[in-house]
Protein backbone atom coordinates (compact mmCIF):
# COMPACT_ATOMS: atom_id res chain seq x y z
CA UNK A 1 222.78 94.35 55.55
CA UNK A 2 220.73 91.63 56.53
CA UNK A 3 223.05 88.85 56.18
CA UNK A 4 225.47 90.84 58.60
CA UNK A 5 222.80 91.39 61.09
CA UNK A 6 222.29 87.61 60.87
CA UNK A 7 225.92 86.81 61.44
CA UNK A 8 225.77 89.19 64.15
CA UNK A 9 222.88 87.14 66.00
CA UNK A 10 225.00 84.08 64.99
CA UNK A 11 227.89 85.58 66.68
CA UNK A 12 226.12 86.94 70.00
CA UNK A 13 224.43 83.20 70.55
CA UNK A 14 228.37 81.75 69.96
CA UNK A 15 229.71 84.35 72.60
CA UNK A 16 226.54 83.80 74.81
CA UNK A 17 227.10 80.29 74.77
CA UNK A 18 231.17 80.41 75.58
CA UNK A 19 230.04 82.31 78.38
CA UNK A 20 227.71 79.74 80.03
CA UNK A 21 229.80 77.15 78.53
CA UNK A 22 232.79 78.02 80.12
CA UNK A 23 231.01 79.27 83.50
CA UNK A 24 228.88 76.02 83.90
CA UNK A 25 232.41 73.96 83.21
CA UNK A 26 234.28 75.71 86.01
CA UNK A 27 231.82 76.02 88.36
CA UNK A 28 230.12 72.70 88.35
CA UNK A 29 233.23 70.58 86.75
CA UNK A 30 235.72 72.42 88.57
CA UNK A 31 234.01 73.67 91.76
CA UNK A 32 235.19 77.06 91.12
CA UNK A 33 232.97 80.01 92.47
CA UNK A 34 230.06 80.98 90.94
CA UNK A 35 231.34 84.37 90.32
CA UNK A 36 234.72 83.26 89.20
CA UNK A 37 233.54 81.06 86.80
CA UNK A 38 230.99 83.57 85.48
CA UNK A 39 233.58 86.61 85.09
CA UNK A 40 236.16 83.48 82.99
CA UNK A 41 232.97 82.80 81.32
CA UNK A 42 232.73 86.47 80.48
CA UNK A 43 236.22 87.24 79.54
CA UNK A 44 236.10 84.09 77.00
CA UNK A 45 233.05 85.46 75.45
CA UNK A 46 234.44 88.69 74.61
CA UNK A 47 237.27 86.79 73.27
CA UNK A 48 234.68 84.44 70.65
CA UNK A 49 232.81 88.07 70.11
CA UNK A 50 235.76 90.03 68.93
CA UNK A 51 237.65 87.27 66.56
CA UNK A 52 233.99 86.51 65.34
CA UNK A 53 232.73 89.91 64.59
CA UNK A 54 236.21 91.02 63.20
CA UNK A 55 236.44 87.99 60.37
CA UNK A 56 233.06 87.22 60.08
CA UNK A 57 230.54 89.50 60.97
CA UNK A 58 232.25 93.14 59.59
CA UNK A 59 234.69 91.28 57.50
CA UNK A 60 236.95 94.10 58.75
CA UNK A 61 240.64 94.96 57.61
CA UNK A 62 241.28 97.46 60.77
CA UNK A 63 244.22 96.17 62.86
CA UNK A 64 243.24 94.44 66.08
CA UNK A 65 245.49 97.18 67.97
CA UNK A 66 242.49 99.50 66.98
CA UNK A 67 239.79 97.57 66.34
CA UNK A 68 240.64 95.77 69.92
CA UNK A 69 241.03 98.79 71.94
CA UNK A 70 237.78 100.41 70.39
CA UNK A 71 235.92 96.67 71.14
CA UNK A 72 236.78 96.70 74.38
CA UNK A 73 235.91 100.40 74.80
CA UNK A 74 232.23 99.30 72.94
CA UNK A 75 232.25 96.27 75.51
CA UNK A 76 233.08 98.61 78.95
CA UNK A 77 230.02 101.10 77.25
CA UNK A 78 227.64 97.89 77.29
CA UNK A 79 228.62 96.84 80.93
CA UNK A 80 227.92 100.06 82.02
CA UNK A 81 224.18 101.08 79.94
CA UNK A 82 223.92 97.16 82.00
CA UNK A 83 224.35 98.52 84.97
CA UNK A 84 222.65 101.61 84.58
CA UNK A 85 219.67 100.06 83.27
CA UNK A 86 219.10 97.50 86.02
CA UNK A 87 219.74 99.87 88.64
CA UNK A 88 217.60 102.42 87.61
CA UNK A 89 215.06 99.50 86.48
CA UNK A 90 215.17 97.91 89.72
CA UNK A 91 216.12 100.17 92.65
CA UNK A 92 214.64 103.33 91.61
CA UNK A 93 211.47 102.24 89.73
CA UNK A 94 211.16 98.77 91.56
CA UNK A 95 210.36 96.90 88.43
CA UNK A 96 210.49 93.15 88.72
CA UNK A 97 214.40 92.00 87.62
CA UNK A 98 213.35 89.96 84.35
CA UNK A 99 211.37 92.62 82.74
CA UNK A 100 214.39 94.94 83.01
CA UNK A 101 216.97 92.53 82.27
CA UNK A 102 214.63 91.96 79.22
CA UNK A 103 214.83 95.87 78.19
CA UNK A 104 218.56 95.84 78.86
CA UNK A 105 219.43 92.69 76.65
CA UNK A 106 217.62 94.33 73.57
CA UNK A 107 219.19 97.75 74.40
CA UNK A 108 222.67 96.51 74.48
CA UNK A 109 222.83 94.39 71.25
CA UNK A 110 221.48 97.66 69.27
CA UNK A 111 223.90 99.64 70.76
CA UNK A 112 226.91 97.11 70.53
CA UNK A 113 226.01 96.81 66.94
CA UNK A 114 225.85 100.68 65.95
CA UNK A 115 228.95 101.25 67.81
CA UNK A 116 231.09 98.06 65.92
CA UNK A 117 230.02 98.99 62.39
CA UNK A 118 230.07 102.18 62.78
CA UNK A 119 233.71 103.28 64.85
CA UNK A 120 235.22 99.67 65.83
CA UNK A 121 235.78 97.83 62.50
CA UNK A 122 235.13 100.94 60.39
CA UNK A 123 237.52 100.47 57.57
CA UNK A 124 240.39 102.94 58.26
CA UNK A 125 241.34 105.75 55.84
């Protein structure tokens, strides 16, 4: 158990890193937008996430047409607790942005984790 949480740090600092890898390289390489680069960023991290989690991280055997589909579900569920969190953090109890952003990135990796291990690379029947 602990060695998977480990690789599942390991893994979130890779697909943290392909995102503001890839971001900075567009948009100060390339001169692409801001937001541009950061959403390619984004979609390349999910990428380095799912191949990392699936081989290394759960070692799982599920196909990627159901382990995919249920990461990407897991991955629009994390967006959104994201969003909820910084809205309600910021707009409706006017909290200063880095101490939410600080309660969301905490929240998210817990729930990412329970979700993947325990519906996304489940071992099917």
């Amino acid at each position: 158990m602990i060695a998977r949480l480990l690789r599942y740090a390991v893994s979130g600092g890779a697909s943290a890193l392909t995102h503001f890898g890839v971001g900075l390289a567009l948009a100060e390489g390339l001169r692409v937008r801001p937001v541009a680069a950061s959403t390619t960023g984004f979609l390349a991290s999910i990428l380095v996430s799912y191949v990392l989690q699936h081989a290394w991280v759960f070692r799982s055997t599920t196909g990627h047409a159901v382990a995919g589909s249920r990461f990407l579900t897991v991955t629009a569920a994390a967006f959104a607790l994201n969003t909820v969190v910084l809205w309600v953090g910021t707009e409706a109890m006017h909290t200063p942005y880095p101490i939410v952003q600080a309660v969301a990135l905490v929240a998210i990796p817990v729930l990412n984790y329970r979700l993947n291990s325990r519906w996304t690379f489940r071992p099917q029947p």
